[in-house]
Structures are given as C-alpha cells and as structure tokens.
N, C-alpha and C. Protein backbone atom coordinates (compact mmCIF):
# COMPACT_ATOMS: atom_id res chain seq x y z
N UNK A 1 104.88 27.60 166.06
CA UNK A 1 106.17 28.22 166.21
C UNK A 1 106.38 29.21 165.07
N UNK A 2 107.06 30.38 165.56
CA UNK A 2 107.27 31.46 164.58
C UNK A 2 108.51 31.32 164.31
N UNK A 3 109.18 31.78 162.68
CA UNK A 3 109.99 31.45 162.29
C UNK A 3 110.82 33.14 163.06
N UNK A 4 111.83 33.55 163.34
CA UNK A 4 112.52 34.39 163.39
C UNK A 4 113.73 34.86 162.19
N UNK A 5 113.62 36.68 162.32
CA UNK A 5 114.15 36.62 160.81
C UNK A 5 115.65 37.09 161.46
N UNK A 6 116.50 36.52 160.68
CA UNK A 6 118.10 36.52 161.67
C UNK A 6 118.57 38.56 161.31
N UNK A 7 118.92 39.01 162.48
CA UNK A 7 119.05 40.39 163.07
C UNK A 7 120.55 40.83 162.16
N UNK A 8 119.89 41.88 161.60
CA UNK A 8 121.33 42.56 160.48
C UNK A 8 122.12 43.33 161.59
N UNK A 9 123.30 43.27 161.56
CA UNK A 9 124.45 43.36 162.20
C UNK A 9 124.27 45.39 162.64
N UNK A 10 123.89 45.96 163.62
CA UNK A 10 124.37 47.61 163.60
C UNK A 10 125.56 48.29 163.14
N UNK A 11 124.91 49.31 162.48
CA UNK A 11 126.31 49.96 162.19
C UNK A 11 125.99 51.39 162.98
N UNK A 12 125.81 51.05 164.17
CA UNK A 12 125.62 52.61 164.99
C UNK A 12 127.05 52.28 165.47
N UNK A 13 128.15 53.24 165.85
CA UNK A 13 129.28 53.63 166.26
C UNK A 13 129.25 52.93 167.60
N UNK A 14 128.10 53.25 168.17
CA UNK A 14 128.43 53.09 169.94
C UNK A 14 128.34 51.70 170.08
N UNK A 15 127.86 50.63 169.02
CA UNK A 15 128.10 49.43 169.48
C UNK A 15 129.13 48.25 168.87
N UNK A 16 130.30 49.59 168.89
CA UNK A 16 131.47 49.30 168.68
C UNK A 16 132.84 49.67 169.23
N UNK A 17 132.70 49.93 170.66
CA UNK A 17 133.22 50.54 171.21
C UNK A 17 134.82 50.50 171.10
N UNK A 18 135.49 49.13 171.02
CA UNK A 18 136.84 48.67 170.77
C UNK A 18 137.50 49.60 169.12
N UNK A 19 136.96 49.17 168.27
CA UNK A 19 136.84 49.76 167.15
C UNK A 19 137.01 51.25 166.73
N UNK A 20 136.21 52.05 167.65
CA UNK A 20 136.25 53.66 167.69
C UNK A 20 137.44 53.75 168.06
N UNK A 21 137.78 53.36 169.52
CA UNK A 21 139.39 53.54 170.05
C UNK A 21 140.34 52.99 168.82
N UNK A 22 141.04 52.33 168.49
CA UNK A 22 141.84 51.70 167.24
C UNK A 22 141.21 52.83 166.28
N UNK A 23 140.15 53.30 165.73
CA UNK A 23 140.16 54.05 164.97
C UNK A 23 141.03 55.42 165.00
N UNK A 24 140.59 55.94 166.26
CA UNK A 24 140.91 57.07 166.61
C UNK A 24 142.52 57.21 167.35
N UNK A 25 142.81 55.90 167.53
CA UNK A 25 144.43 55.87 167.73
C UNK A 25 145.09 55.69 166.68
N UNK A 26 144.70 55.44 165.79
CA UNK A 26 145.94 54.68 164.20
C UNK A 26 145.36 55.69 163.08
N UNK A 27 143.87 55.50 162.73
CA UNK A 27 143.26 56.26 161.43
C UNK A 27 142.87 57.55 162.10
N UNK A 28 142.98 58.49 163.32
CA UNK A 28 143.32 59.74 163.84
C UNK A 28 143.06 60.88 162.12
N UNK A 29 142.63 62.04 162.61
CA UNK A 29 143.56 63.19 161.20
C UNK A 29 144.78 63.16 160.94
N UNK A 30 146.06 62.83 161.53
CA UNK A 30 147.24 62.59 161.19
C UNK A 30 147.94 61.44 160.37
N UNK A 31 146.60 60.42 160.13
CA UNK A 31 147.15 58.82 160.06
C UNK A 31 148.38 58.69 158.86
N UNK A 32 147.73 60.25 158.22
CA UNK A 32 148.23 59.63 156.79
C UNK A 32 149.64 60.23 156.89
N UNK A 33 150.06 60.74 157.99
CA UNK A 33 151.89 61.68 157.83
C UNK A 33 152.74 60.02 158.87
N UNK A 34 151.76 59.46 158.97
CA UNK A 34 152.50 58.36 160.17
C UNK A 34 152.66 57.20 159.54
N UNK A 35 151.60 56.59 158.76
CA UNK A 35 151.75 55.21 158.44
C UNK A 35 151.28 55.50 156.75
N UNK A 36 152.16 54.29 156.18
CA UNK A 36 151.92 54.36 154.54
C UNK A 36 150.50 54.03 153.51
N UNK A 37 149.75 53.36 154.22
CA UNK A 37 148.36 53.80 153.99
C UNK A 37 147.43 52.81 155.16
N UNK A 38 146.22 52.85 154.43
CA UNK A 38 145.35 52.40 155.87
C UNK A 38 145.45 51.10 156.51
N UNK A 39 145.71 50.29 155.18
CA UNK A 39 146.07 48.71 155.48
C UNK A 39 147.42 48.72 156.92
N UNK A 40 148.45 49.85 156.32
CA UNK A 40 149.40 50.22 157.33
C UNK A 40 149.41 50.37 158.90
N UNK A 41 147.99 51.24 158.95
CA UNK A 41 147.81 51.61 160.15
C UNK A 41 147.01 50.67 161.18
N UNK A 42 146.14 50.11 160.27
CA UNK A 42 145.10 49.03 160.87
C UNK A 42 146.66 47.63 161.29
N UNK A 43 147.60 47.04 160.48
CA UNK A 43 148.43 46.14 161.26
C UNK A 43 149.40 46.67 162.14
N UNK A 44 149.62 48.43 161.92
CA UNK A 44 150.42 48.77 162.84
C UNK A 44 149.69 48.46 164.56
N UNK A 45 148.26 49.06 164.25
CA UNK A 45 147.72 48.50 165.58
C UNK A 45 147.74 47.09 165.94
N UNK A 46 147.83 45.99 164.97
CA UNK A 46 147.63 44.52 165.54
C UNK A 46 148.88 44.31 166.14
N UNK A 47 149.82 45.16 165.55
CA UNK A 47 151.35 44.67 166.17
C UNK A 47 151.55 45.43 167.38
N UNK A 48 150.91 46.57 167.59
CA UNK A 48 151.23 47.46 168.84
C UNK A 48 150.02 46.33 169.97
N UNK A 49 148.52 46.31 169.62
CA UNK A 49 147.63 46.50 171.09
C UNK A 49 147.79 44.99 171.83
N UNK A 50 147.61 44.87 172.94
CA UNK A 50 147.70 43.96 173.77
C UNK A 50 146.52 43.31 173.75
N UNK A 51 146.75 42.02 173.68
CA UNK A 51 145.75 40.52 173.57
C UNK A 51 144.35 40.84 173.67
N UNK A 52 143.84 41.28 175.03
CA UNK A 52 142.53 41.64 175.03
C UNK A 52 142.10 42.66 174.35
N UNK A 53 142.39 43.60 174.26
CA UNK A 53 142.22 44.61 173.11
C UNK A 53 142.46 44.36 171.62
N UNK A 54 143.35 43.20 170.96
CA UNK A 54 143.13 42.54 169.67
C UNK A 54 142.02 42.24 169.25
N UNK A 55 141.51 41.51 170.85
CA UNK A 55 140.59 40.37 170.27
C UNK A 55 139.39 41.14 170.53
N UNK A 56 139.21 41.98 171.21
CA UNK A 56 138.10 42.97 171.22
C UNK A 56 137.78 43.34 169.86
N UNK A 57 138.94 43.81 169.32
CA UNK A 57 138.58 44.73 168.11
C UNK A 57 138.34 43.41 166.96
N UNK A 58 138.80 43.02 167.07
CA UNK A 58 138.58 41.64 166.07
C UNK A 58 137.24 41.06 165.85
N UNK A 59 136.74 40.97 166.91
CA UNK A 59 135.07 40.99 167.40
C UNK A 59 134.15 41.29 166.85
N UNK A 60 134.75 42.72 166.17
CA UNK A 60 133.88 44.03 166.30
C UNK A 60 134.27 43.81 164.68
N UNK A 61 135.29 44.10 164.45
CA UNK A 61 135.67 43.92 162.86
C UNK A 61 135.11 43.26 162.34
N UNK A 62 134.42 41.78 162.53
CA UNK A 62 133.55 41.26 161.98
C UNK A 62 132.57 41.34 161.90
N UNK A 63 131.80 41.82 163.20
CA UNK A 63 130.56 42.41 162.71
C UNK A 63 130.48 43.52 161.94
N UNK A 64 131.39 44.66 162.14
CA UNK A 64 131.14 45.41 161.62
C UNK A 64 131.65 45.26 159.59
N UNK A 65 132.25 44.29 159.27
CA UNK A 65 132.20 43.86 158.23
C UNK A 65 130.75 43.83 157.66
N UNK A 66 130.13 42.49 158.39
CA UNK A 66 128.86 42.09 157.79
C UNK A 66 127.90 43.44 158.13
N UNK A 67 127.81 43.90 158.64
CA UNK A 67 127.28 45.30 158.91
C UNK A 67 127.56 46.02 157.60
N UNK A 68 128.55 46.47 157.20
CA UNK A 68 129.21 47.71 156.38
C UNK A 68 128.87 46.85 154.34
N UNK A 69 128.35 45.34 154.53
CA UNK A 69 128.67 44.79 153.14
C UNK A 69 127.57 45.45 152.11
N UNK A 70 127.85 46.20 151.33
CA UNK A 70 126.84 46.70 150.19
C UNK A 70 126.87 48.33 150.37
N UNK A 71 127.35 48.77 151.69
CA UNK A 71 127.20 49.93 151.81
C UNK A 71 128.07 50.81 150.84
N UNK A 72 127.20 51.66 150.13
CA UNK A 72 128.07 52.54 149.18
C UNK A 72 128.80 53.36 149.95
N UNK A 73 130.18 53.89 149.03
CA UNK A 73 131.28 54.14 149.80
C UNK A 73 131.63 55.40 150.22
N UNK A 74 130.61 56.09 149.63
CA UNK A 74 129.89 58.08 149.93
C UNK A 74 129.33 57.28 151.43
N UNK A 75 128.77 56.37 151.93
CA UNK A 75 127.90 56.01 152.61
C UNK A 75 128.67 55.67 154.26
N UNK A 76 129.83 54.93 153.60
CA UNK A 76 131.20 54.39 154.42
C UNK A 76 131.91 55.51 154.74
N UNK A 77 132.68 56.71 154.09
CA UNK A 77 133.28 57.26 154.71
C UNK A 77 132.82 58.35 155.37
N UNK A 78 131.40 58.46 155.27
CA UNK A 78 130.65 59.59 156.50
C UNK A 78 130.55 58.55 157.63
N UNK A 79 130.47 56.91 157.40
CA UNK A 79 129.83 56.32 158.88
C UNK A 79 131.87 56.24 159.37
N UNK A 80 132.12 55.81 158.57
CA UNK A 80 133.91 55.38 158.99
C UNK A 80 134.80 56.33 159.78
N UNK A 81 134.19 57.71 158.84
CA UNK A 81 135.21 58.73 159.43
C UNK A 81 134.35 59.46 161.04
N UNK A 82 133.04 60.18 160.33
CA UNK A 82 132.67 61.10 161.31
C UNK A 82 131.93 60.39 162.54
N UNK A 83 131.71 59.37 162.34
CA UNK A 83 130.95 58.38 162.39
C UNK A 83 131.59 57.47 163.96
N UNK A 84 132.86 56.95 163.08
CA UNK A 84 133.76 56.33 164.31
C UNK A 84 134.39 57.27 165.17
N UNK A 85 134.33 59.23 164.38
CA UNK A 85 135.19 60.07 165.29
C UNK A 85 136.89 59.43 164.93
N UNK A 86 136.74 59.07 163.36
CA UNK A 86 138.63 59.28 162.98
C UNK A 86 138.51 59.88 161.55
N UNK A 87 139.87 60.02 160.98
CA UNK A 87 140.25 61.02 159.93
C UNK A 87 140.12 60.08 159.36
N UNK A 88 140.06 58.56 159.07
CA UNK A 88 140.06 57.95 158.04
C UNK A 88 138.34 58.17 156.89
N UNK A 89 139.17 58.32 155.74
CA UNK A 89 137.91 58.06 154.45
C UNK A 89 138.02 57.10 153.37
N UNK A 90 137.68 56.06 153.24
CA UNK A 90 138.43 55.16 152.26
C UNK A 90 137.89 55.64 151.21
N UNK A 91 138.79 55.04 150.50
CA UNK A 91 139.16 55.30 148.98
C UNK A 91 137.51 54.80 148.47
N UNK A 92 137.27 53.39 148.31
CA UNK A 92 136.44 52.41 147.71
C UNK A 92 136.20 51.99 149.25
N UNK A 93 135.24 50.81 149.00
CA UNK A 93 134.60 49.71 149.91
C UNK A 93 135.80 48.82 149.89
N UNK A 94 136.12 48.33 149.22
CA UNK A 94 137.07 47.29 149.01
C UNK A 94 138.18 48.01 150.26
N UNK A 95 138.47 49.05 149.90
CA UNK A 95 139.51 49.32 151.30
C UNK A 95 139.21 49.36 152.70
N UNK A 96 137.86 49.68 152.61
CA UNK A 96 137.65 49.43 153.96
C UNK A 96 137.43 48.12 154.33
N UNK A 97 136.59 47.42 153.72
CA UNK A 97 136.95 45.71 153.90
C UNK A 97 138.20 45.10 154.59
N UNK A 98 139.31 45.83 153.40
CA UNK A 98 140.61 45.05 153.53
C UNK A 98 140.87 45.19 155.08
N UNK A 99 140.85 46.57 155.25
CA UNK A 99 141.27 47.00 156.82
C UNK A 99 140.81 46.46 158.04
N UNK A 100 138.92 46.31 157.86
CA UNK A 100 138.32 45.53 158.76
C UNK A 100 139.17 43.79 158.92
N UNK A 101 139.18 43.53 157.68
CA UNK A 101 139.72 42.30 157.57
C UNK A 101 140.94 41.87 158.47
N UNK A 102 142.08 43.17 158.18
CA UNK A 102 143.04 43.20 159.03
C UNK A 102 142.87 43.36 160.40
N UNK A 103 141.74 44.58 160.69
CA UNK A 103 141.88 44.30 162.09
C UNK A 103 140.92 43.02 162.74
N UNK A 104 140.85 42.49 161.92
CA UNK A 104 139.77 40.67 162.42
C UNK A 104 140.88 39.76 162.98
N UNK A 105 142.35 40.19 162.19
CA UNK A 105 142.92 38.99 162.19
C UNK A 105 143.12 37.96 161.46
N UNK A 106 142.25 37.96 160.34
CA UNK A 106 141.90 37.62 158.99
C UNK A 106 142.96 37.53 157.79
C-alpha cells in the first residue's frame, strides 16, 4: 500500500465560484465609498445573502483560507483582487484571513 500525500487546497479563482460572486458584489471597485472597511463588507454580505448562498461561500472560505495560509500579501492582493475579478486589496494577510474568516461564519 502506498501512502498518499494529502492534496493542498487550489487557489485558482474558478474553483471558487460562490466566493468570486460575494467578492464582486460587496469588495466590487466601489466597496470602499459603501461599507467601512472589508471586515464591513464581507458581514454586510452574511447579513444580506440567503442560506444556500451563505453556506456556499462559507465552503469556499475555508478552503480558500487553507489555500491562501503563508501566501505573501504582494501575492494575495494580485490573486484576491484581479484574481477573484474584485476591487478588493488587503492591507496585510491578516486582513484577508479576518474576512475569509467572516465569510466562513467563523
């Protein structure tokens, strides 16, 4: 028997489909004239989207957590912003964390 080596999480965009949408509805180029910062926009969506679409993105937030952990943050806001197709660029890693976190449900 062969041992199998456990599969690192993608951080390609397209296999995150829930995620891009919520991106591109809340963290948009406008995010920052609408909501008070990103943490803002990421619970404004938990309080706006409907059940199946929470838990979609919630899904995804976690993988894409363990996906995104170590990634330098020059590294994060080319995959975050141009990447997901939204205006968001975080500051640090730590902010984008927080946000994933938020949209987990976490």
């Amino acid at each position: 028997m062969t041992a199998t080596k456990p599969s690192t999480p993608s951080t390609d965009p397209r296999a995150y489909p829930a995620i891009r949408e919520a991106f591109r509805g809340y963290l948009h180029e406008d995010w920052t004239t609408e909501y008070a910062d990103s943490e803002d926009a990421a619970r404004a969506f938990r309080r706006d989207a409907a059940e199946d679409q929470s838990k979609a993105v919630a899904a995804e937030a976690k993988k894409l957590r363990a996906a995104l952990a170590g990634m330098e943050v020059r590294d994060l806001r080319k995959l975050l912003g141009a990447g997901f197709g939204s205006g968001w660029r975080p500051s640090t890693a730590a902010e984008a964390d927080r946000v994933l976190r938020i949209l987990a449900g976490e």
